[in-house]
Structure formats: structure tokens, C-alpha cells
N, C-alpha and C. Protein backbone atom coordinates (compact mmCIF):
# COMPACT_ATOMS: atom_id res chain seq x y z
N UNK A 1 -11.33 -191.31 -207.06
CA UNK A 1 -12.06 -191.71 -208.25
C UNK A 1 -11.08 -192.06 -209.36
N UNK A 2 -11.26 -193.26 -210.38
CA UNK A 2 -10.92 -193.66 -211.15
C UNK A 2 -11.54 -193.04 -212.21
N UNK A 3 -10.42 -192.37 -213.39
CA UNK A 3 -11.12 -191.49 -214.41
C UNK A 3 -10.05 -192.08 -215.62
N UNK A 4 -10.46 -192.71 -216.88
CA UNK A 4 -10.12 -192.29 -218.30
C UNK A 4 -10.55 -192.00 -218.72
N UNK A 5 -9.90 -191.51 -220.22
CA UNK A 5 -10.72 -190.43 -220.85
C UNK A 5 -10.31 -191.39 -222.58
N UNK A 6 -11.27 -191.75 -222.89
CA UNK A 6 -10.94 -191.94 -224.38
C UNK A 6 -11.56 -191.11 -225.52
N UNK A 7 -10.77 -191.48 -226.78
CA UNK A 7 -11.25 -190.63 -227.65
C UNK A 7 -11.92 -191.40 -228.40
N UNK A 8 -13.07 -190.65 -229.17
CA UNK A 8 -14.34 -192.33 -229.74
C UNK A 8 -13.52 -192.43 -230.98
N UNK A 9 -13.32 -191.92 -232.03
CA UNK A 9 -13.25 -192.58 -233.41
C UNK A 9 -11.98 -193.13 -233.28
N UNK A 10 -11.44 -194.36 -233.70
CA UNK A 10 -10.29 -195.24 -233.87
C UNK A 10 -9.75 -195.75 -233.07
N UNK A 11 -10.56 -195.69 -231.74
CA UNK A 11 -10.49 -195.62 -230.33
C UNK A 11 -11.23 -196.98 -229.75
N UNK A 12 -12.69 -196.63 -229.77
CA UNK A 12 -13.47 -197.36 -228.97
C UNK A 12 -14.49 -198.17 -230.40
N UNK A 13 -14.40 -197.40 -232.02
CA UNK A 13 -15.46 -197.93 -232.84
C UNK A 13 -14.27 -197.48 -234.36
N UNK A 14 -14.45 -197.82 -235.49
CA UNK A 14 -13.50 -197.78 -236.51
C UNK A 14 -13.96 -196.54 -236.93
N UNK A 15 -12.80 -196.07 -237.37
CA UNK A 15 -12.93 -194.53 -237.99
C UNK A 15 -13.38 -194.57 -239.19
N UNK A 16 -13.03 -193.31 -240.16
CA UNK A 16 -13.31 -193.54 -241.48
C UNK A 16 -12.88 -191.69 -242.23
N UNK A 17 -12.24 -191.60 -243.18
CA UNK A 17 -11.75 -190.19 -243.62
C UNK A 17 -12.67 -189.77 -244.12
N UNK A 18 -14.12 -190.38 -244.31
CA UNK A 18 -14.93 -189.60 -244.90
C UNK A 18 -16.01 -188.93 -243.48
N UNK A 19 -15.66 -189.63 -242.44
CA UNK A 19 -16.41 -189.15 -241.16
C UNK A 19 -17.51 -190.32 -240.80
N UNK A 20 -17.95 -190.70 -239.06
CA UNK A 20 -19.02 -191.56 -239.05
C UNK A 20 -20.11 -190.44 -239.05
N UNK A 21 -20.69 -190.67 -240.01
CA UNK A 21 -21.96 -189.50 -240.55
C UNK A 21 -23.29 -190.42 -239.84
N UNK A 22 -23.52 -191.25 -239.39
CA UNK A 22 -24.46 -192.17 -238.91
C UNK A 22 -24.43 -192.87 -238.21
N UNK A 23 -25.87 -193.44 -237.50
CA UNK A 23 -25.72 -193.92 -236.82
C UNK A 23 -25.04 -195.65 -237.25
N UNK A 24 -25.89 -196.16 -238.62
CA UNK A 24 -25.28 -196.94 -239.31
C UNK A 24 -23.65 -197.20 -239.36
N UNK A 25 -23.00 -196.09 -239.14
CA UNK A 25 -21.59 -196.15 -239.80
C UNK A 25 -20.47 -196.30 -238.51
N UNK A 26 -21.14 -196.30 -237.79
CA UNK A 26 -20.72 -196.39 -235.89
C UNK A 26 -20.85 -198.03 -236.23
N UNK A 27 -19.36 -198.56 -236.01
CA UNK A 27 -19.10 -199.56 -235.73
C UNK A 27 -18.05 -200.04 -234.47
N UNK A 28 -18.51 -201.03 -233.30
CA UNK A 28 -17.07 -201.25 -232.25
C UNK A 28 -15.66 -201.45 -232.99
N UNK A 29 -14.92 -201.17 -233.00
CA UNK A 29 -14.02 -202.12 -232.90
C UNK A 29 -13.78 -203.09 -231.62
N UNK A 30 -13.27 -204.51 -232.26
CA UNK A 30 -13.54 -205.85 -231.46
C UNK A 30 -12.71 -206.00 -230.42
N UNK A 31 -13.59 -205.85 -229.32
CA UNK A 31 -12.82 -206.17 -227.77
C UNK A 31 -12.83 -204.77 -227.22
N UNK A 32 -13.70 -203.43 -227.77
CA UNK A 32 -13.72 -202.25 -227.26
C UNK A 32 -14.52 -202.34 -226.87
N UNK A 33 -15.65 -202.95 -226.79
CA UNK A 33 -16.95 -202.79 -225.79
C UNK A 33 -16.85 -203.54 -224.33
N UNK A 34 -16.42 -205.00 -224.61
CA UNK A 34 -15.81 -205.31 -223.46
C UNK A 34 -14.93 -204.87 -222.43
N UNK A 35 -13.78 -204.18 -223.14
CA UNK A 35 -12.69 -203.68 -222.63
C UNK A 35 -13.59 -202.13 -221.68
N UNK A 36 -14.36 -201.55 -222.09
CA UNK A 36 -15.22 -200.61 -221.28
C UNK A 36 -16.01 -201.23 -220.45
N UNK A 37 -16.74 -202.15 -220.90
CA UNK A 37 -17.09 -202.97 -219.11
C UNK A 37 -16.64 -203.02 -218.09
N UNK A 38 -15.21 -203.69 -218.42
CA UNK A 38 -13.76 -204.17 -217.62
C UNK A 38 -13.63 -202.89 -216.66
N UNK A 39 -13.38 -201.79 -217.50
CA UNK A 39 -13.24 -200.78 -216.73
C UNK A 39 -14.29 -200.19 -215.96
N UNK A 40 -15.60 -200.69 -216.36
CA UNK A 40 -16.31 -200.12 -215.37
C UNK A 40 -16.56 -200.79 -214.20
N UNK A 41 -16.24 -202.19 -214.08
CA UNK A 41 -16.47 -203.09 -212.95
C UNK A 41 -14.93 -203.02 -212.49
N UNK A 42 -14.28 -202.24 -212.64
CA UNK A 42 -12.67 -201.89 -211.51
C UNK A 42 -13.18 -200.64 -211.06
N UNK A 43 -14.08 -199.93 -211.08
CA UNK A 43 -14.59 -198.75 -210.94
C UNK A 43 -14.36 -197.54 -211.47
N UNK A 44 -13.99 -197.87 -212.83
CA UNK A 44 -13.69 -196.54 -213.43
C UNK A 44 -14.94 -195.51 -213.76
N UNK A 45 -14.55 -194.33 -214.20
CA UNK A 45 -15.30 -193.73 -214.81
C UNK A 45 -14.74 -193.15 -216.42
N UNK A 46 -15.81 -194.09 -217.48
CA UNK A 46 -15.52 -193.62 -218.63
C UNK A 46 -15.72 -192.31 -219.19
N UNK A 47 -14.91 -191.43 -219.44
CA UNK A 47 -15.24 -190.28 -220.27
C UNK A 47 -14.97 -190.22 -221.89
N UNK A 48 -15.64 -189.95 -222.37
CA UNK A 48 -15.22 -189.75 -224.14
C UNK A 48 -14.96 -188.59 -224.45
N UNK A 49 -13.54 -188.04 -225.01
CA UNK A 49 -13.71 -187.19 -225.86
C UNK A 49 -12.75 -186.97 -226.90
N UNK A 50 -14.18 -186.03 -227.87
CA UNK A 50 -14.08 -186.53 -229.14
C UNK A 50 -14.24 -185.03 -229.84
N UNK A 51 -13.31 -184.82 -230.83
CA UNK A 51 -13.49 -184.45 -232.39
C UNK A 51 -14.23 -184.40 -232.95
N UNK A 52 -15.62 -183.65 -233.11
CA UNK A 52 -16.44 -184.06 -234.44
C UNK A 52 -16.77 -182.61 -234.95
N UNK A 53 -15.88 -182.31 -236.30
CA UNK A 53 -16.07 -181.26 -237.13
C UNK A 53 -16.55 -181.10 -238.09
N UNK A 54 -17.43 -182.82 -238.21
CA UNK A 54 -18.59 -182.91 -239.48
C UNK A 54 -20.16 -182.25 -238.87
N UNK A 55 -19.71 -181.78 -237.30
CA UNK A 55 -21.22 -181.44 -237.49
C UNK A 55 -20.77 -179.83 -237.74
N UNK A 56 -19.45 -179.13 -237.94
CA UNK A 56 -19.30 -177.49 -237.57
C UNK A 56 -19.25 -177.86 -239.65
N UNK A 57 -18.77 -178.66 -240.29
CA UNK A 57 -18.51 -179.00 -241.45
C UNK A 57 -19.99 -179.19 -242.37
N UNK A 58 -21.16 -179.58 -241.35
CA UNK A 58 -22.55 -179.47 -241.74
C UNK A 58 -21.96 -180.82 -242.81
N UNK A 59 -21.77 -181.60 -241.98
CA UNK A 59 -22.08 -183.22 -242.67
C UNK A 59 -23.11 -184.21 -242.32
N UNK A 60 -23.18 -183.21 -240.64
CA UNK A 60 -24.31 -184.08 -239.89
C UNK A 60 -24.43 -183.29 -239.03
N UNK A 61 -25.81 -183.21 -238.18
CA UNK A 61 -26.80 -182.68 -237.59
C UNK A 61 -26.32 -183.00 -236.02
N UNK A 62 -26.64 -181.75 -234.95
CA UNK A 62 -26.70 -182.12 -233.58
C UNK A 62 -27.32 -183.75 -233.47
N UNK A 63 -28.78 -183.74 -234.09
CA UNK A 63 -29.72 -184.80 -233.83
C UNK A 63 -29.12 -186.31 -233.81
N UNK A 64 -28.47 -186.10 -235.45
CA UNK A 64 -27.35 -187.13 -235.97
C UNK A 64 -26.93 -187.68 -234.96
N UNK A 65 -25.93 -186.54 -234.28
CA UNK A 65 -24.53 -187.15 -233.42
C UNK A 65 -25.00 -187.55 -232.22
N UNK A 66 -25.94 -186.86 -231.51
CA UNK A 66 -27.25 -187.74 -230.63
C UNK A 66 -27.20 -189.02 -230.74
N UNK A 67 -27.82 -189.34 -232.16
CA UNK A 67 -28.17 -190.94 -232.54
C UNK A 67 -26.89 -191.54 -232.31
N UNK A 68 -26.00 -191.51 -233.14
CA UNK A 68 -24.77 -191.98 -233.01
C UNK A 68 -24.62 -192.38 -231.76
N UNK A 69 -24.10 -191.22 -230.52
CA UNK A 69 -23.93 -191.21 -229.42
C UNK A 69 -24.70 -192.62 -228.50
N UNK A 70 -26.27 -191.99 -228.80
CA UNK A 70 -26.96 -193.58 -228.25
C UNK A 70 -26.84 -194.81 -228.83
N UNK A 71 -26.38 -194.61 -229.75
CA UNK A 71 -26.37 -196.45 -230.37
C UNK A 71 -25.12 -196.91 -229.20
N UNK A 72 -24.02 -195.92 -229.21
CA UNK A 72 -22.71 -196.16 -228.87
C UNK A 72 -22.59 -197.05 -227.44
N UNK A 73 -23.73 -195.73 -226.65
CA UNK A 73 -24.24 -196.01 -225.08
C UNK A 73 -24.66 -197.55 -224.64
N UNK A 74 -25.66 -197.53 -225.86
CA UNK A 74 -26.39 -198.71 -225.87
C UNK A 74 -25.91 -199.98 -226.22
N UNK A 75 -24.86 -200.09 -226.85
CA UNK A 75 -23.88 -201.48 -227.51
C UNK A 75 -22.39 -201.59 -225.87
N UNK A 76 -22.49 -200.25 -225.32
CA UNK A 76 -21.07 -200.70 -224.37
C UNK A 76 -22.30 -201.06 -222.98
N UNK A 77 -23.84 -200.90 -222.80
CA UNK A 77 -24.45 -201.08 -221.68
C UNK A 77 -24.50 -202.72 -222.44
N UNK A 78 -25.30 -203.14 -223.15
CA UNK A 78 -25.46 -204.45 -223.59
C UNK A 78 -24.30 -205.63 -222.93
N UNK A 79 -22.75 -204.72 -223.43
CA UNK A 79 -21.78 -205.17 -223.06
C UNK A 79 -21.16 -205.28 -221.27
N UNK A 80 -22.37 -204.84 -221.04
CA UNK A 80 -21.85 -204.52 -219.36
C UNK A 80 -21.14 -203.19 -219.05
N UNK A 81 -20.90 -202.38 -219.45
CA UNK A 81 -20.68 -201.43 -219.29
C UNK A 81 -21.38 -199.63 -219.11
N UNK A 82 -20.52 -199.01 -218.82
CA UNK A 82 -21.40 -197.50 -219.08
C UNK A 82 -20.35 -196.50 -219.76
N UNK A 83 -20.71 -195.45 -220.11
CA UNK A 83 -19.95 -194.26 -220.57
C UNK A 83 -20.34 -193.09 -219.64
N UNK A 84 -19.89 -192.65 -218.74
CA UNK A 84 -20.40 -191.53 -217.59
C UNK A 84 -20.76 -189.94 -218.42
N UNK A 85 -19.92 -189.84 -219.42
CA UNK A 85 -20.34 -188.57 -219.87
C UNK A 85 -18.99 -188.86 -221.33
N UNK A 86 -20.19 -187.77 -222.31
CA UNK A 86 -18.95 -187.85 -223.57
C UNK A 86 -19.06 -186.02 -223.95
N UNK A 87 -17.91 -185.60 -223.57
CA UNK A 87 -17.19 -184.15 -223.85
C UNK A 87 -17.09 -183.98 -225.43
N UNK A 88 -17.69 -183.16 -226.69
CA UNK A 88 -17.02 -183.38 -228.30
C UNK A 88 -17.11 -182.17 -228.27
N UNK A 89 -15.99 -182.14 -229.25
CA UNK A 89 -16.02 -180.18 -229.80
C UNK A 89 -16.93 -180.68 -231.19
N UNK A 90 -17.90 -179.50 -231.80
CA UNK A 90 -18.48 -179.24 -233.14
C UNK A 90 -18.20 -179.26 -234.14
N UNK A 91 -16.99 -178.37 -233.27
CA UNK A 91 -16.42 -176.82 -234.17
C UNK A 91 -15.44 -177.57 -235.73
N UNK A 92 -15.56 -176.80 -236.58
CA UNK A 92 -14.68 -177.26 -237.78
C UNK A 92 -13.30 -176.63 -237.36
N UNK A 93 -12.17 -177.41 -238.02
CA UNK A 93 -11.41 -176.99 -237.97
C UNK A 93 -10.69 -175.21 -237.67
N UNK A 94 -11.28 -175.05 -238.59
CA UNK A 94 -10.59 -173.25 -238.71
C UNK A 94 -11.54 -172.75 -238.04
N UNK A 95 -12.58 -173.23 -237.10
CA UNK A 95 -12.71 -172.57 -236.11
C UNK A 95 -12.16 -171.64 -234.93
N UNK A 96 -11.16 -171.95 -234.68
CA UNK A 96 -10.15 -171.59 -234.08
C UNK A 96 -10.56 -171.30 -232.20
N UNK A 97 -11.46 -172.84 -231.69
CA UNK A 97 -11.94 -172.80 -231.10
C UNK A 97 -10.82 -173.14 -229.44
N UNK A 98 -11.43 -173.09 -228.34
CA UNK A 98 -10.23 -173.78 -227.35
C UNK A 98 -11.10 -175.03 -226.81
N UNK A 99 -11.51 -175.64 -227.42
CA UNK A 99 -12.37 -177.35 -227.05
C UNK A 99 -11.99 -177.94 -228.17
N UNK A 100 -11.46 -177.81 -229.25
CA UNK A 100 -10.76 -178.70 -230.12
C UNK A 100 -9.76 -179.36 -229.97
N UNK A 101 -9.51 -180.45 -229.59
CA UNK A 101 -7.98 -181.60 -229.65
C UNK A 101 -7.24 -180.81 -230.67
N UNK A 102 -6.02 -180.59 -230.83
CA UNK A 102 -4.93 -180.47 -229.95
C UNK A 102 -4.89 -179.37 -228.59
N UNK A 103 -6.12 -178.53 -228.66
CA UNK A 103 -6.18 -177.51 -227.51
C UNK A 103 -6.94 -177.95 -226.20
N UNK A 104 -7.03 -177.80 -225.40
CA UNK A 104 -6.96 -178.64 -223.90
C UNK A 104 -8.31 -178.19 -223.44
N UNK A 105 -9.19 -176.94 -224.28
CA UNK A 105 -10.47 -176.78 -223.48
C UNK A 105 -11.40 -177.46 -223.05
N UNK A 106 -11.77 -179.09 -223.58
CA UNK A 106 -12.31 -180.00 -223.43
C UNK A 106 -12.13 -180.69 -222.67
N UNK A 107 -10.56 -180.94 -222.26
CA UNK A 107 -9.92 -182.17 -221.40
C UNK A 107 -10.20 -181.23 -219.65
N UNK A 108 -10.14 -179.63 -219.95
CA UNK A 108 -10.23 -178.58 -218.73
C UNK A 108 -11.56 -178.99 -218.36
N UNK A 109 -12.24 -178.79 -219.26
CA UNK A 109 -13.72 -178.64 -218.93
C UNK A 109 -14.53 -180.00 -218.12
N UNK A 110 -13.30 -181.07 -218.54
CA UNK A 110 -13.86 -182.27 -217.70
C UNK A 110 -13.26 -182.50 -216.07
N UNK A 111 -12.22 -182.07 -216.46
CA UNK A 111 -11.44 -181.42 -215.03
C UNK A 111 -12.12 -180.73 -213.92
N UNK A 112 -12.89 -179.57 -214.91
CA UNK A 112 -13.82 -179.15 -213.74
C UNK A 112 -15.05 -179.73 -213.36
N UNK A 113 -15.95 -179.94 -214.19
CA UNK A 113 -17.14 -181.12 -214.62
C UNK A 113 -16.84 -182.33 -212.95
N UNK A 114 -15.85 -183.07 -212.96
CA UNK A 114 -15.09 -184.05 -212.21
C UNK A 114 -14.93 -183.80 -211.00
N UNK A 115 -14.37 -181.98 -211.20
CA UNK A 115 -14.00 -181.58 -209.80
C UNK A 115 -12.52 -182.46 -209.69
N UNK A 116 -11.42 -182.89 -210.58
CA UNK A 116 -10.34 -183.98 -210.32
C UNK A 116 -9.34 -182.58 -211.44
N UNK A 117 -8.02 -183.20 -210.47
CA UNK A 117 -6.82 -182.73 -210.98
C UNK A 117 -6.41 -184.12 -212.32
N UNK A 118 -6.23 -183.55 -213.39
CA UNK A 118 -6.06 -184.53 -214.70
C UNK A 118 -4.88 -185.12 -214.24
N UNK A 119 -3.68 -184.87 -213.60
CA UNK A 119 -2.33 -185.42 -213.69
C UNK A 119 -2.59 -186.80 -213.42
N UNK A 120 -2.02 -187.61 -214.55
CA UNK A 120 -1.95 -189.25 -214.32
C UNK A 120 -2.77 -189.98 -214.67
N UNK A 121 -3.80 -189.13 -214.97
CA UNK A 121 -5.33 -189.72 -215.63
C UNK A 121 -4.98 -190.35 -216.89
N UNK A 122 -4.83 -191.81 -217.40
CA UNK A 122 -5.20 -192.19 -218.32
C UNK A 122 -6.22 -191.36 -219.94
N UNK A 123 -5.48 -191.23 -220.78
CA UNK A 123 -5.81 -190.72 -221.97
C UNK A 123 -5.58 -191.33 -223.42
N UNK A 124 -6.63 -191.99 -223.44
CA UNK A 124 -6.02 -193.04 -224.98
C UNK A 124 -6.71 -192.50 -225.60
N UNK A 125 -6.07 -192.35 -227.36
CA UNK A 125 -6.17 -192.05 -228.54
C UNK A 125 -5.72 -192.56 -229.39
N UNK A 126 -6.06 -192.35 -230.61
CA UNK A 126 -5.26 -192.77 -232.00
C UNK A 126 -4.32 -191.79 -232.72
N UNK A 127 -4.61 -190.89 -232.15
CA UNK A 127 -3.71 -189.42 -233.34
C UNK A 127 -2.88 -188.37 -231.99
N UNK A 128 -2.18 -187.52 -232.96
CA UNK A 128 -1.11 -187.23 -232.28
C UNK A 128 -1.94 -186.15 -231.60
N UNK A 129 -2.90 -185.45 -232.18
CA UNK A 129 -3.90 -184.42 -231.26
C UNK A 129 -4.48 -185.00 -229.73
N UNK A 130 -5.03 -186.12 -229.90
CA UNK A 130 -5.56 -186.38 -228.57
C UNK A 130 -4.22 -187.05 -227.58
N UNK A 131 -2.90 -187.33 -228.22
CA UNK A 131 -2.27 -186.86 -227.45
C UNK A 131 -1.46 -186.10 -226.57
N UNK A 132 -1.19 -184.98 -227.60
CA UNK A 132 -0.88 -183.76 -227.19
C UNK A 132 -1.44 -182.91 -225.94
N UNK A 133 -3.06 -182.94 -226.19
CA UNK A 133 -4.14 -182.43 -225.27
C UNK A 133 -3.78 -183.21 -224.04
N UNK A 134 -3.68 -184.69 -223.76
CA UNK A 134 -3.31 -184.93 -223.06
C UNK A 134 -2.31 -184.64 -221.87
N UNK A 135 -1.26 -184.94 -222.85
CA UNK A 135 0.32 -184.57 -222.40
C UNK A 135 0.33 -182.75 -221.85
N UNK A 136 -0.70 -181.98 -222.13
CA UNK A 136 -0.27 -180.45 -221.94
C UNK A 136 -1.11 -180.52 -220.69
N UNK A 137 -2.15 -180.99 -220.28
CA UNK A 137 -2.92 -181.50 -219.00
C UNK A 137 -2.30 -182.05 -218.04
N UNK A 138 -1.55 -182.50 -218.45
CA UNK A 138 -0.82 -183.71 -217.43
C UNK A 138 -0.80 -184.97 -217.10
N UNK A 139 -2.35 -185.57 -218.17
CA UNK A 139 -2.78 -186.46 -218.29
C UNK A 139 -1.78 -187.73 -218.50
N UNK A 140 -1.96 -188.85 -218.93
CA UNK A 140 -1.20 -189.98 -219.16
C UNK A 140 -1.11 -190.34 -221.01
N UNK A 141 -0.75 -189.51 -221.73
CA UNK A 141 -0.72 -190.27 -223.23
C UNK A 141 -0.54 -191.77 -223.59
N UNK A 142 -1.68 -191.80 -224.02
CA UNK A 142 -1.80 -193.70 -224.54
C UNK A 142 -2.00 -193.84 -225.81
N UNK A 143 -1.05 -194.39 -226.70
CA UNK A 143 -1.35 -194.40 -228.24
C UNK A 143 -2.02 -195.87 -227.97
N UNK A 144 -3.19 -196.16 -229.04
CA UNK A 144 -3.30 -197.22 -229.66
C UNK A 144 -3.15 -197.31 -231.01
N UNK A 145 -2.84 -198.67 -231.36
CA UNK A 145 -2.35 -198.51 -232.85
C UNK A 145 -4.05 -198.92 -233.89
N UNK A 146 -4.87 -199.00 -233.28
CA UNK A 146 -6.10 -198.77 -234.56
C UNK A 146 -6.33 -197.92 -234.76
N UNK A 147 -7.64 -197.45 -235.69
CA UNK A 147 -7.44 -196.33 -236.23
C UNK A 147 -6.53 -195.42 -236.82
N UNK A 148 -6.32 -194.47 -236.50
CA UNK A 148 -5.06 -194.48 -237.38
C UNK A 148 -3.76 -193.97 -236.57
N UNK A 149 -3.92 -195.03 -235.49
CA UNK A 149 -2.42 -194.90 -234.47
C UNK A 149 -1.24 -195.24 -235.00
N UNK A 150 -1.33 -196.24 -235.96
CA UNK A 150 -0.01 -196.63 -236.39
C UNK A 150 0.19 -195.63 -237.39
N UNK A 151 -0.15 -195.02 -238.17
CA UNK A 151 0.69 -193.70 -238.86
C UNK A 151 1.19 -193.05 -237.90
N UNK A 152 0.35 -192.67 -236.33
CA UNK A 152 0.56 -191.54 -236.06
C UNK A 152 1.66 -192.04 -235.25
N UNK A 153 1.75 -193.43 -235.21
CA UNK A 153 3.57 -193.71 -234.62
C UNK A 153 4.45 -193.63 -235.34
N UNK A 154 4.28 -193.98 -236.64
CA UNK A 154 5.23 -193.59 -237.79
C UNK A 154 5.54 -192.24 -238.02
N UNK A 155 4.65 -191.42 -237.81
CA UNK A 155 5.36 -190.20 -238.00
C UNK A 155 6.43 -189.65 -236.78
N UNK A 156 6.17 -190.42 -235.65
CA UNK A 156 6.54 -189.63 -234.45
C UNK A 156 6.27 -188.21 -234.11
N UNK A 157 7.17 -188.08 -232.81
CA UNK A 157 6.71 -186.87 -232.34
C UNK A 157 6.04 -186.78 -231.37
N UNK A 158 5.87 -188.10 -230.96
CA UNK A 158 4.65 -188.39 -229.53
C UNK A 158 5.28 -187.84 -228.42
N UNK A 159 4.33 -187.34 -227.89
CA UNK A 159 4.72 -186.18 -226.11
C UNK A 159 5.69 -187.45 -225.40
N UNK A 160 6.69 -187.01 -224.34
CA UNK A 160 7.29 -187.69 -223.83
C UNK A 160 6.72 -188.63 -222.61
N UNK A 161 6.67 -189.67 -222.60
CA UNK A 161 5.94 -190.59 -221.89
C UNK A 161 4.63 -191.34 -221.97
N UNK A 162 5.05 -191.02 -223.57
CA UNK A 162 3.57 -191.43 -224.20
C UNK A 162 3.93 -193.28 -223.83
N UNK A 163 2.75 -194.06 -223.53
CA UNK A 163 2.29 -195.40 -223.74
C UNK A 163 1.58 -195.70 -224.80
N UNK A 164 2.50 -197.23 -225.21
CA UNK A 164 1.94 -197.92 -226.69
C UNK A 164 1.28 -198.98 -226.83
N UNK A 165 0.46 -199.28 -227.17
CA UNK A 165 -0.86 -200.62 -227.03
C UNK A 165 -1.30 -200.78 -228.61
N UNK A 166 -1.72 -202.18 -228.57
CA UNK A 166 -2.42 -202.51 -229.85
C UNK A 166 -3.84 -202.01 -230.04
N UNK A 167 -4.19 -201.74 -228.93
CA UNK A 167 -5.59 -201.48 -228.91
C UNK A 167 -6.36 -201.45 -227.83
N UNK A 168 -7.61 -201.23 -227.23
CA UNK A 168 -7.83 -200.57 -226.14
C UNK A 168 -8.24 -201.43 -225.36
N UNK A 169 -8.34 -202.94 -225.36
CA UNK A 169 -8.21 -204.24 -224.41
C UNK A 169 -7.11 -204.37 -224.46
N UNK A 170 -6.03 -204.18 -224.53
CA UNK A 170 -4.19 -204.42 -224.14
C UNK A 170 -4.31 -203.13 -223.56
N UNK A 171 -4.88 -202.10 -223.30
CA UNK A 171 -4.60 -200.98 -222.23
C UNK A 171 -5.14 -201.58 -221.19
N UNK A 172 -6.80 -201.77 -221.24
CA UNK A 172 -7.37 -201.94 -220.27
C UNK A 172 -6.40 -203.51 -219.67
N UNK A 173 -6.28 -204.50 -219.87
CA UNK A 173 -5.57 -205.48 -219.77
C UNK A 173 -4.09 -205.04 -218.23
N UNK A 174 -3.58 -203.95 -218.97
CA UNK A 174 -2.94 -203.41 -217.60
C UNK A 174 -3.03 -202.76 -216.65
N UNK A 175 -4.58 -201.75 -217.20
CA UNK A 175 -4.98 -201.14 -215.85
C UNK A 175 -5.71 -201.69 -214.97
N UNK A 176 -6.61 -202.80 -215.32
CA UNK A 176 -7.08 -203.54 -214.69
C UNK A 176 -6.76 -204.92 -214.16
């Protein structure tokens, strides 16, 4: 089985520091819906996971991130594509949870979910957390530079063997 794992905000739709609080505020970024098609007609299986500590932050509602979620489903099926399952932690920060990016309980939990050993599995993100989680899995670290990848190349520090892309059709572009 063919498995990546992306992370949604700055990833697959544009981020934002104030949080996507809506379903409204869920936007693709261009050539990410396609680029998940692509991968689903090589036979991948898309997984998402994602960060969201506006709902442990009470910015937005289980129901909310639901909506969100389906608009998301519904704009990459339009596009020909699917999303097989999306993994998110809640939790706010100082939760001090083990399903929060930079901690690996999420990326485990799909591991088992999968029934698949993570080593080599494709893992794109924008920030240095979803690559870390990666890299401690065994996974494959993939920076893209939207969202806010290009700071997080500027700062460095990226796990060793991290991969660099403009964005998540120049990944897909080589895996497929």
C-alpha cells in the first residue's frame, strides 16, 4: 500500500495566524486539489494530519471542524480525488498531550489504524513540527515552502533528510 500523510493548513489549503475558524475560511491552495487526485489515481492513500488547537482554544466547535473537514472532502472529490481518513489533535497547546505535532501519537496511531510500518512513508508539511513527527517515525520529511514553509526553512534545523518542494504538486510531480 501506498500511504502519505499530509498536514492540512499551509499544506493542502492557505493557513492563517488567526486560525481557519470556518468553513468559509478553508481555502485550496492552487494545484493542491489536483495534486491529491494525482495521488489517488497512482494509488495512494491520502491521510491528513493536522493541528487544530482552536478547537482545545474554544475558537471553534467539534461541529465547526466537521464542516470544515467536509467542504475540504468535497472540493478534493470534485477534483477527482479522495482523502481516506484525516487524524487532528484538539488539544491546545499546553495540553501536554502525545497526538500533538511535534509528538508522534498521531502519526502512531495511523500506523496502527493502517496496520503499515511508517519508515519511508512520505510526510509533507509546512512547519518544523510536522516535520519532526515525521523524522522521529521514520517517515520521509517533506518541506513545502507555502504556508509558512519558507520561514520554517529560514530558520533551519530541519531533521536530516528532510525534502524541499515549492509546494505540494512539485512533490506529487515526483512521486508520481
Amino acid at each position: 500500500m501506498n500511504l502519505i500523510l499530509l498536514d492540512r493548513d499551509g499544506v493542502i489549503n492557505y493557513d492563517s495566524d488567526q486560525f481557519i475558524k470556518s468553513p468559509e475560511e478553508w481555502k485550496p491552495i492552487p494545484g493542491s486539489l489536483e495534486a491529491i487526485a494525482r495521488l489517488c489515481q497512482a494509488g495512494y492513500r491520502v491521510v491528513v494530519t493536522t493541528n487544530q488547537s482552536g478547537v482545545g482554544r474554544g475558537l471553534f466547535d467539534m461541529h465547526t471542524l466537521n464542516a470544515i473537514h467536509d467542504k475540504m472532502h468535497k472540493a478534493v472529490a470534485q477534483a477527482g480525488g479522495r482523502i481516506d481518513a484525516i487524524f487532528f489533535c484538539p488539544h491546545a497547546a499546553d495540553a501536554n498531550c502525545l497526538c500533538r505535532k511535534p509528538k508522534t501519537g498521531m502519526l502512531e496511531g495511523i500506523a496502527a489504524r493502517y496496520n503499515v510500518n511508517l519508515q519511508g512513508v512520505p510526510a509533507v508539511g509546512d512547519s518544523l513540527r510536522d516535520l519532526e513527527s515525521a523524522s522521529e517515525v521514520g517517515a520521509q520529511p517533506i518541506l513545502v515552502l507555502t504556508g509558512k514553509g519558507t520561514k520554517t526553512q529560514a530558520k533551519g534545523g530541519l531533521p536530516e533528510g528532510t525534502q524541499i518542494y515549492p509546494d505540494l504538486a512539485a512533490v506529487v510531480a515526483i512521486l508520481v
